[in-house]
C-alpha atoms as a PDB file:
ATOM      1  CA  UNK A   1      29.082   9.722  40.306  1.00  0.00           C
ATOM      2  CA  UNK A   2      28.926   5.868  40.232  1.00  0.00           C
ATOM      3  CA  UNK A   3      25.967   3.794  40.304  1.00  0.00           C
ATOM      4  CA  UNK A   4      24.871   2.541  43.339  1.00  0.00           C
ATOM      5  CA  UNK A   5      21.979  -0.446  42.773  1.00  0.00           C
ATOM      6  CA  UNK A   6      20.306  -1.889  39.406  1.00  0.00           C
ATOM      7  CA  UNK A   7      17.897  -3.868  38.420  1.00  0.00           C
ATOM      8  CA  UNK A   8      16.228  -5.409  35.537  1.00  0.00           C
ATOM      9  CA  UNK A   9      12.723  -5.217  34.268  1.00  0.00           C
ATOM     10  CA  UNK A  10      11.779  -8.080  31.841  1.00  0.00           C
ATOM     11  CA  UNK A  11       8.183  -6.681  30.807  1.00  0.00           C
ATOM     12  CA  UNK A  12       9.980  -3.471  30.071  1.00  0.00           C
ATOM     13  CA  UNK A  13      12.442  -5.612  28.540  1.00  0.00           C
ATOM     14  CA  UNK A  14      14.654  -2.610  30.371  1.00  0.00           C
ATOM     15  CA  UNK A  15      17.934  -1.936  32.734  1.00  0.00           C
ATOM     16  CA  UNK A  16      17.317   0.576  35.707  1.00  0.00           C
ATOM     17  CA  UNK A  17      19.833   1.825  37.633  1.00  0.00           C
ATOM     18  CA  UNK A  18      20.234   4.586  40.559  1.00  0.00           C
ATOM     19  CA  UNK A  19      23.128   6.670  40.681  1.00  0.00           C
ATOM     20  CA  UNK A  20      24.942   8.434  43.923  1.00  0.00           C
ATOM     21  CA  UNK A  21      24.049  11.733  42.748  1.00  0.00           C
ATOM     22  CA  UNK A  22      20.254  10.947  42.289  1.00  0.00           C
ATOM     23  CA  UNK A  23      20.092  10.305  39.398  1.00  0.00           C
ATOM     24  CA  UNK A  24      17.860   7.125  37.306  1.00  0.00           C
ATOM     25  CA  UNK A  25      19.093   5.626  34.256  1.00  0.00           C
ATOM     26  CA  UNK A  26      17.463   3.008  31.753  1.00  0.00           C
ATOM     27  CA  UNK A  27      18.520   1.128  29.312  1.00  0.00           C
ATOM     28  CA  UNK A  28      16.673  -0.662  26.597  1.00  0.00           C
ATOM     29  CA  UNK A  29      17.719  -3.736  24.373  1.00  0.00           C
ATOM     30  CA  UNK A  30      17.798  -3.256  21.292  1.00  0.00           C
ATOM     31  CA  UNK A  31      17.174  -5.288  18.064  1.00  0.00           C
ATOM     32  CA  UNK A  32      20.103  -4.648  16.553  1.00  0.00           C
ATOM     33  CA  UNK A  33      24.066  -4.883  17.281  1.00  0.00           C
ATOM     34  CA  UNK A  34      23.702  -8.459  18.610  1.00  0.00           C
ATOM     35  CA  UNK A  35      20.642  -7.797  20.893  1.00  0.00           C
ATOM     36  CA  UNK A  36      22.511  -5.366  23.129  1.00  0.00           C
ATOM     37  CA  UNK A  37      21.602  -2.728  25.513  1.00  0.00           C
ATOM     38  CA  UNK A  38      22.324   0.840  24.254  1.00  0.00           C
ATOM     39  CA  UNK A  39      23.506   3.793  25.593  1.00  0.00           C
ATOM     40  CA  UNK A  40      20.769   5.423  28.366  1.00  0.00           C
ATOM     41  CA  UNK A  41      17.541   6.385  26.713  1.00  0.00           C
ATOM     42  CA  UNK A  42      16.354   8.302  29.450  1.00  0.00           C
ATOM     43  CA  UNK A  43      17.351  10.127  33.229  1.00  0.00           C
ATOM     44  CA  UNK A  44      15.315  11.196  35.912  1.00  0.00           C
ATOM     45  CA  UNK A  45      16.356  12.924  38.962  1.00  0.00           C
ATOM     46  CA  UNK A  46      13.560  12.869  41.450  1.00  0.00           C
ATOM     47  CA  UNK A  47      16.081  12.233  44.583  1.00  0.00           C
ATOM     48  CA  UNK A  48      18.239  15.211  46.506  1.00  0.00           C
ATOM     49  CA  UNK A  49      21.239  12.401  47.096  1.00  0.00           C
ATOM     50  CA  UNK A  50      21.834   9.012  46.188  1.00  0.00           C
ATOM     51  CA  UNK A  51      19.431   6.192  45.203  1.00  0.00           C
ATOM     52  CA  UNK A  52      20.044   2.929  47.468  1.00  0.00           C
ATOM     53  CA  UNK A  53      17.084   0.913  46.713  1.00  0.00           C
ATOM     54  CA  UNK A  54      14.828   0.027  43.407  1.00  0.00           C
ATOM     55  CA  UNK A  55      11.538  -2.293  42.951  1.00  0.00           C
ATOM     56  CA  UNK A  56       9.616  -2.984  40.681  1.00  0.00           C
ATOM     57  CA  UNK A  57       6.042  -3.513  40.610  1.00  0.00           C
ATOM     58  CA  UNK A  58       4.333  -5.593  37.780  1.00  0.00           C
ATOM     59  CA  UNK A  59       1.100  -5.867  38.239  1.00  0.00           C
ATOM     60  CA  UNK A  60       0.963  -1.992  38.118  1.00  0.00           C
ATOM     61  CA  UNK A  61       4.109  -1.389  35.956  1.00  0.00           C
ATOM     62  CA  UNK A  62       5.301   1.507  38.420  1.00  0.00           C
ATOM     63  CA  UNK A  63       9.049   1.758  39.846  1.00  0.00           C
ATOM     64  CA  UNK A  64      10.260   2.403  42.964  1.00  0.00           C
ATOM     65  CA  UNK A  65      13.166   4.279  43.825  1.00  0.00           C
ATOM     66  CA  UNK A  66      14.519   4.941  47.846  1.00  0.00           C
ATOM     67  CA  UNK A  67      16.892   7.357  48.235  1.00  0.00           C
ATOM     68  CA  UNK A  68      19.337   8.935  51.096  1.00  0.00           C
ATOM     69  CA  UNK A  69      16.714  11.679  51.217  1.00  0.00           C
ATOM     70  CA  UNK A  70      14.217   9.036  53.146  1.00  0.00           C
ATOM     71  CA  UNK A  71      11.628   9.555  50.648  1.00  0.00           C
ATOM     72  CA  UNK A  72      10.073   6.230  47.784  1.00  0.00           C
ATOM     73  CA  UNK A  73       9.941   7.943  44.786  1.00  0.00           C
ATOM     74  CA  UNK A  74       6.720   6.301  42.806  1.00  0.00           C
ATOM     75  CA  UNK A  75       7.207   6.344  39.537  1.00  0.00           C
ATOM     76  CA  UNK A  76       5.869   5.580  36.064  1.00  0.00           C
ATOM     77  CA  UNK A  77       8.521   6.041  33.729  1.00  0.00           C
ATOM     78  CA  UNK A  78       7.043   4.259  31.082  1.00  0.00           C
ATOM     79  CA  UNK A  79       4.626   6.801  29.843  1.00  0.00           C
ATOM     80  CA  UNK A  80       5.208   9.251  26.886  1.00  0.00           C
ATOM     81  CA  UNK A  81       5.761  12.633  29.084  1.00  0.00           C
ATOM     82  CA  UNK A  82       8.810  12.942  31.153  1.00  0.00           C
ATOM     83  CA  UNK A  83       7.575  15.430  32.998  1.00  0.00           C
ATOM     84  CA  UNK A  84       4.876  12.640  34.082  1.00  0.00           C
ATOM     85  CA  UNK A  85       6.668  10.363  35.602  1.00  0.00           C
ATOM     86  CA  UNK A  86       6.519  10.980  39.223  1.00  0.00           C
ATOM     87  CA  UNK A  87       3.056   9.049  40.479  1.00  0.00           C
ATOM     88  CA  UNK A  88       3.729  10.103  44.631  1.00  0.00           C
ATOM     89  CA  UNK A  89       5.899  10.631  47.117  1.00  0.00           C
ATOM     90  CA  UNK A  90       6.044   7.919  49.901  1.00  0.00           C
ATOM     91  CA  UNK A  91       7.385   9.232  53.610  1.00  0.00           C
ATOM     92  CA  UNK A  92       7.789   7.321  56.547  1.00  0.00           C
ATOM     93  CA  UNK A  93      11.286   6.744  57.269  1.00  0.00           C
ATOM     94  CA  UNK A  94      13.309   8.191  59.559  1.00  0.00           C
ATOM     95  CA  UNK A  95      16.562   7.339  57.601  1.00  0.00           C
ATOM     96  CA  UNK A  96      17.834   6.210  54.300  1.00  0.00           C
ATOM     97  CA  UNK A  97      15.935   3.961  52.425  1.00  0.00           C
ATOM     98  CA  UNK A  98      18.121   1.206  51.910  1.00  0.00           C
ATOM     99  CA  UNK A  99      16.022  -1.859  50.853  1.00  0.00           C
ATOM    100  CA  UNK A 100      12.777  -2.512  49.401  1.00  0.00           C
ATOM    101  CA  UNK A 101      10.724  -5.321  47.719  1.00  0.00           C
ATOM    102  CA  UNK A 102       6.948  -5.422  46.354  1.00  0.00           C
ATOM    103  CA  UNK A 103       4.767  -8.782  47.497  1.00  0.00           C
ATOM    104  CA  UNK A 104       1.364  -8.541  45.941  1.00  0.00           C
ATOM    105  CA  UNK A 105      -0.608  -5.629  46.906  1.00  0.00           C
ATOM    106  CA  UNK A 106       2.351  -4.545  49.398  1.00  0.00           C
ATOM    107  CA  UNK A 107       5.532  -2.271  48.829  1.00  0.00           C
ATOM    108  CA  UNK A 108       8.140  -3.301  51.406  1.00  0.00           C
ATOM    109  CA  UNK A 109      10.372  -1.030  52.585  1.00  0.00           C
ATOM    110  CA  UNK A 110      13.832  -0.626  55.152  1.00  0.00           C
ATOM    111  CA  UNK A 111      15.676   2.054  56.567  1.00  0.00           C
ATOM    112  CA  UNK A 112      18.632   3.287  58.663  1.00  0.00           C
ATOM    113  CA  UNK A 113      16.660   4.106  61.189  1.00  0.00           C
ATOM    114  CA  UNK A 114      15.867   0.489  61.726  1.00  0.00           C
ATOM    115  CA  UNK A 115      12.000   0.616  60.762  1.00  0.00           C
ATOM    116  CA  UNK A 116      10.451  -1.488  57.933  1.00  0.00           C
ATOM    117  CA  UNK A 117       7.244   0.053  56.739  1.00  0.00           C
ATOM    118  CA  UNK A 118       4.505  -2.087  54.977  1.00  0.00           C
ATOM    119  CA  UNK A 119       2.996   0.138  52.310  1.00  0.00           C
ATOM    120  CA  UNK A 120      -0.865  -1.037  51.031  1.00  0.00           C
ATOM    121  CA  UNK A 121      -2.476   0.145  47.518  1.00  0.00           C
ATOM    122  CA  UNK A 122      -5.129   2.535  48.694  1.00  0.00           C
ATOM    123  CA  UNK A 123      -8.769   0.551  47.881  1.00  0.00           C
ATOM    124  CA  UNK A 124     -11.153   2.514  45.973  1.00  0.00           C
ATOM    125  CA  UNK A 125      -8.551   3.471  43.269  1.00  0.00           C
ATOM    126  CA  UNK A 126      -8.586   0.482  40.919  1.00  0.00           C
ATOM    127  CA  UNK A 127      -9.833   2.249  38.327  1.00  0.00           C
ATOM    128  CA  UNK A 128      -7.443   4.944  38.214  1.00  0.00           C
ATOM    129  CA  UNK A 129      -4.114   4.937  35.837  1.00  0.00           C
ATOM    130  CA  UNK A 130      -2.102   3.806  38.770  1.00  0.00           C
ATOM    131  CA  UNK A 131      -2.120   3.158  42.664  1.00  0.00           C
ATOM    132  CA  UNK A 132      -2.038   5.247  45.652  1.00  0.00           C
ATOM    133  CA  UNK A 133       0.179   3.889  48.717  1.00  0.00           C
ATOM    134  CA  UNK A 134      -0.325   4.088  52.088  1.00  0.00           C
ATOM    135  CA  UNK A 135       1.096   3.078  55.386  1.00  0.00           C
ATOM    136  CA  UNK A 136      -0.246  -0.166  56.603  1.00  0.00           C
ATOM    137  CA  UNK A 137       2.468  -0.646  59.581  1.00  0.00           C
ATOM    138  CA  UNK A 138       5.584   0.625  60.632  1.00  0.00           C
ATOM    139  CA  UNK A 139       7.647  -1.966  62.472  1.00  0.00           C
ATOM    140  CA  UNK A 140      10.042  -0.258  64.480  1.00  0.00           C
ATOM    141  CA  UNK A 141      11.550  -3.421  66.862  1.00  0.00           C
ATOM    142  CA  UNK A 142      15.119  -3.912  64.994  1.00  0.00           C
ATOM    143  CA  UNK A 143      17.795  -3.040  66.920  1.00  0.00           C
ATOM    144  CA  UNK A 144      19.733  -2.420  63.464  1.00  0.00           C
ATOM    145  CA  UNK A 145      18.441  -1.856  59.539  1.00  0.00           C
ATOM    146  CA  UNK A 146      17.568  -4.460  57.407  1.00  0.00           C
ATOM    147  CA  UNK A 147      20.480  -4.503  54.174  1.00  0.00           C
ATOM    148  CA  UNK A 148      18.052  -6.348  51.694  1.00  0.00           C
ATOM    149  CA  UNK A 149      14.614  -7.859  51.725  1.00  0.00           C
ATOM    150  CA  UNK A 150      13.525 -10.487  48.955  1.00  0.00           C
ATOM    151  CA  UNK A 151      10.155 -12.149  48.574  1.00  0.00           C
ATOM    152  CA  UNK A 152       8.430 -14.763  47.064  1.00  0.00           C
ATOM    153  CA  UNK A 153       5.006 -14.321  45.979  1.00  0.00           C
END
C-alpha cells in the first residue's frame, strides 16, 4: 500500500505520513548518520481505508488525520502510550475527507460530498490535556469538493 499525503511537523521535529490502507507513519530525525530521518518509529491505524488528508495543530500539538471512511481522526501521538493516542472522533461529512487545514482556534475541513465544515475548540475545556471539537458550520453550497485548502494565520 503506497502513501497517499505527508507532512512535516517542525516542533515534533517529525515526518507524518498516511498510507492507502489506513495506516500513519512517523519519522523522526535523528542525530546521527548525517542528520537523517530513520526508519518509522511508530504506526497507527485508526482509519478503515485510506488517509487523504493530515493537519497539524500547534498550539495544541494534536494531528489530524481524514480518511475515505469520512471520519477526522484527532490525535495525540506524541504521548508515551500508544494505546492513547486517539483524542476524538470528528463526523460530519458525507464523503471522503479529502482536505483539511487548522487557522487558529478552527479545524478546516473538505469532502466529496462537496461540504466544508468549520470545526471550533469546545470553550470551557482549556484546562484539560487537549481540545474538544465541534461543528461551528457546515457549508454545503459547492457544486464540487474542494482538493486542498491552505491558510494563513
Amino acid at each position: 500500500q503506497g502513501l497517499t499525503c505527508f507532512t512535516f511537523v517542525a516542533k515534533k521535529n517529525c515526518i507524518v505520513a498516511g498510507s492507502a490502507d489506513g495506516r500513519i507513519y512517523f519519522w523522526r530525525r535523528t542525530l546521527r548518520a548525517g542528520d537523517e530521518f530513520a526508519l518509522p518509529y511508530a504506526q497507527f491505524q485508526y482509519h478503515q481505508g485510506p488517509i487523504r488528508s493530515l493537519a497539524y495543530d500547534a498550539d495544541s500539538s494534536v494531528l489530524f488525520t481524514g480518511g475515505s471512511d469520512r471520519k477526522i481522526q484527532v490525535m495525540a501521538p506524541w504521548t508515551a502510550e500508544v494505546k492513547d493516542s486517539l483524542v476524538q472522533s470528528l463526523t460530519g461529512h458525507g464523503g471522503t475527507v479529502i482536505s483539511m487545514d487548522v487557522c487558529g482556534p478552527r479545524l478546516f475541513s473538505s469532502s466529496t460530498d462537496g461540504s466544508v465544515i468549520i470545526w471550533v475548540k469546545s470553550e470551557g475545556r482549556e484546562l484539560l490535556l487537549y481540545p474538544w471539537y465541534a461543528i461551528h458550520q457546515k457549508l454545503t453550497c459547492f457544486s464540487s469538493w474542494i482538493n486542498c485548502m491552505q491558510f494563513n494565520p
